[in-house]
Protein backbone atom coordinates (compact mmCIF):
# COMPACT_ATOMS: atom_id res chain seq x y z
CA UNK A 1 50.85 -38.83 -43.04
CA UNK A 2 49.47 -38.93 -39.46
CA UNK A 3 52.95 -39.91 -37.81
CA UNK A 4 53.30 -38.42 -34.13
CA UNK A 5 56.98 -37.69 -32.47
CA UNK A 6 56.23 -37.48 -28.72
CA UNK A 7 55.55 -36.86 -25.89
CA UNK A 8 59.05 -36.39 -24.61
CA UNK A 9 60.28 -34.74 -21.44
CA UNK A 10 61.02 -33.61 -18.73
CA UNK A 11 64.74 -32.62 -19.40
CA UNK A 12 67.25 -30.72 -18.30
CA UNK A 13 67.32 -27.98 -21.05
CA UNK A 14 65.67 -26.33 -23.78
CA UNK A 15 64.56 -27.71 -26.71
CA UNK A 16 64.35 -25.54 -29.75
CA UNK A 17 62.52 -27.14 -33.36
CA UNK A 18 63.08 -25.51 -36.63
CA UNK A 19 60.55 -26.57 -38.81
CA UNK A 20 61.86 -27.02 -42.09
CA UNK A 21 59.20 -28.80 -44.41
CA UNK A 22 55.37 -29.80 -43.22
CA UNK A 23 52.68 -28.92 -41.05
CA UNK A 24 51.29 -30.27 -38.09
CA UNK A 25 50.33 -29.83 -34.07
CA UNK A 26 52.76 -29.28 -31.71
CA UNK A 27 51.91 -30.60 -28.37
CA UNK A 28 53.19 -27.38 -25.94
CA UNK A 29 52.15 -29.23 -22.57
CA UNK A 30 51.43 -32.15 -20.63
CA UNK A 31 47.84 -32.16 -20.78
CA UNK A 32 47.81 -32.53 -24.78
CA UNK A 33 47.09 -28.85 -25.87
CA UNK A 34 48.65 -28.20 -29.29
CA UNK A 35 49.11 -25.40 -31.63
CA UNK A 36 49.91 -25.85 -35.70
CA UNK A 37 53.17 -25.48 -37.03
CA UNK A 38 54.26 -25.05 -40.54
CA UNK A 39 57.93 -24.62 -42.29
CA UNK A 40 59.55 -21.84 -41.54
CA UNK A 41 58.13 -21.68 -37.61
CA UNK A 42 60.28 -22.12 -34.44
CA UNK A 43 59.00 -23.70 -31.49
CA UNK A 44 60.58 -23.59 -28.37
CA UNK A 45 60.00 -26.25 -25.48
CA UNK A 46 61.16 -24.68 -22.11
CA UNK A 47 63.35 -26.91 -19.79
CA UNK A 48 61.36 -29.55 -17.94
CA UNK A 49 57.91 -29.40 -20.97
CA UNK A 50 56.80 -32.02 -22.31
CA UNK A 51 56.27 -31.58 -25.62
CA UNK A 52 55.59 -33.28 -29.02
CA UNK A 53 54.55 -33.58 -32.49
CA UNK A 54 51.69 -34.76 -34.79
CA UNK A 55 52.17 -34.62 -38.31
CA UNK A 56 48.58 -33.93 -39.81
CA UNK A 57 50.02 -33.07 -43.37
CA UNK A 58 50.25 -35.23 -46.77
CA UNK A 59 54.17 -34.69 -46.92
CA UNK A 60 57.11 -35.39 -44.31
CA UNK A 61 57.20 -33.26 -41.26
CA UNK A 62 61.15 -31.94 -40.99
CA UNK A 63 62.06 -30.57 -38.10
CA UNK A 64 65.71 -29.86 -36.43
CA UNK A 65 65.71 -30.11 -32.65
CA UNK A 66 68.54 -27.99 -30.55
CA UNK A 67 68.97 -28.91 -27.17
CA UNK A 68 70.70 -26.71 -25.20
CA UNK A 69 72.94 -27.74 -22.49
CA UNK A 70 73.91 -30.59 -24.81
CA UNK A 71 74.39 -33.05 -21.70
CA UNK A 72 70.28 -32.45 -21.32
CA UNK A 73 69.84 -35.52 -21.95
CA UNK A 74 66.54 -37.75 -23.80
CA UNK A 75 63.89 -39.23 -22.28
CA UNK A 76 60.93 -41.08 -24.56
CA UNK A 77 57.58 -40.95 -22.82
C-alpha cells in the first residue's frame, strides 16, 4: 500500500506499537535505519527516538501505539 506513519519524536515517554495486521519497516532512528515488522511483533521506541513506519505490504498496516506517561505528549515531524 506504500503509506508511511512518521517520523515522529522526540517525546517525553515511551512509545510501545503492537502490530496487529501487516508488514512493513519500522524506522528505529533518526538517520532512517529500519527493521521489518509483521503482526504479532512489538516495537518499542525509547523516550526521546524518533521513530516511524512504512507500510511495504498489499493490506492495511494495524498497529496500536501506548505511550507511556500519557501527558508525553505528540509531536509530527
Amino acid at each position: 500500500m506504500g503509506c508511511s506513519g512518521g517520523p515522529t519524536g522526540p517525546r517525553s515517554g515511551q512509545d510501545t506499537w503492537t502490530i496487529l495486521a501487516g508488514v512493513g519497516e519500522y524506522q528505529i532512528d533518526a538517520t532512517g535505519q529500519t527493521v521489518p515488522i509483521a503482526a504479532g511483533d512489538v516495537v518499542v521506541a525509547p523516550t526521546g527516538a524518533v521513530h516511524g513506519v512504512l507500510n511495504t505490504g498489499t493490506q492495511a498496516l494495524v498497529f496500536v501505539s501506548v505511550v507511556s506517561p500519557a501527558e508525553s505528549g505528540y509531536e509530527p515531524l
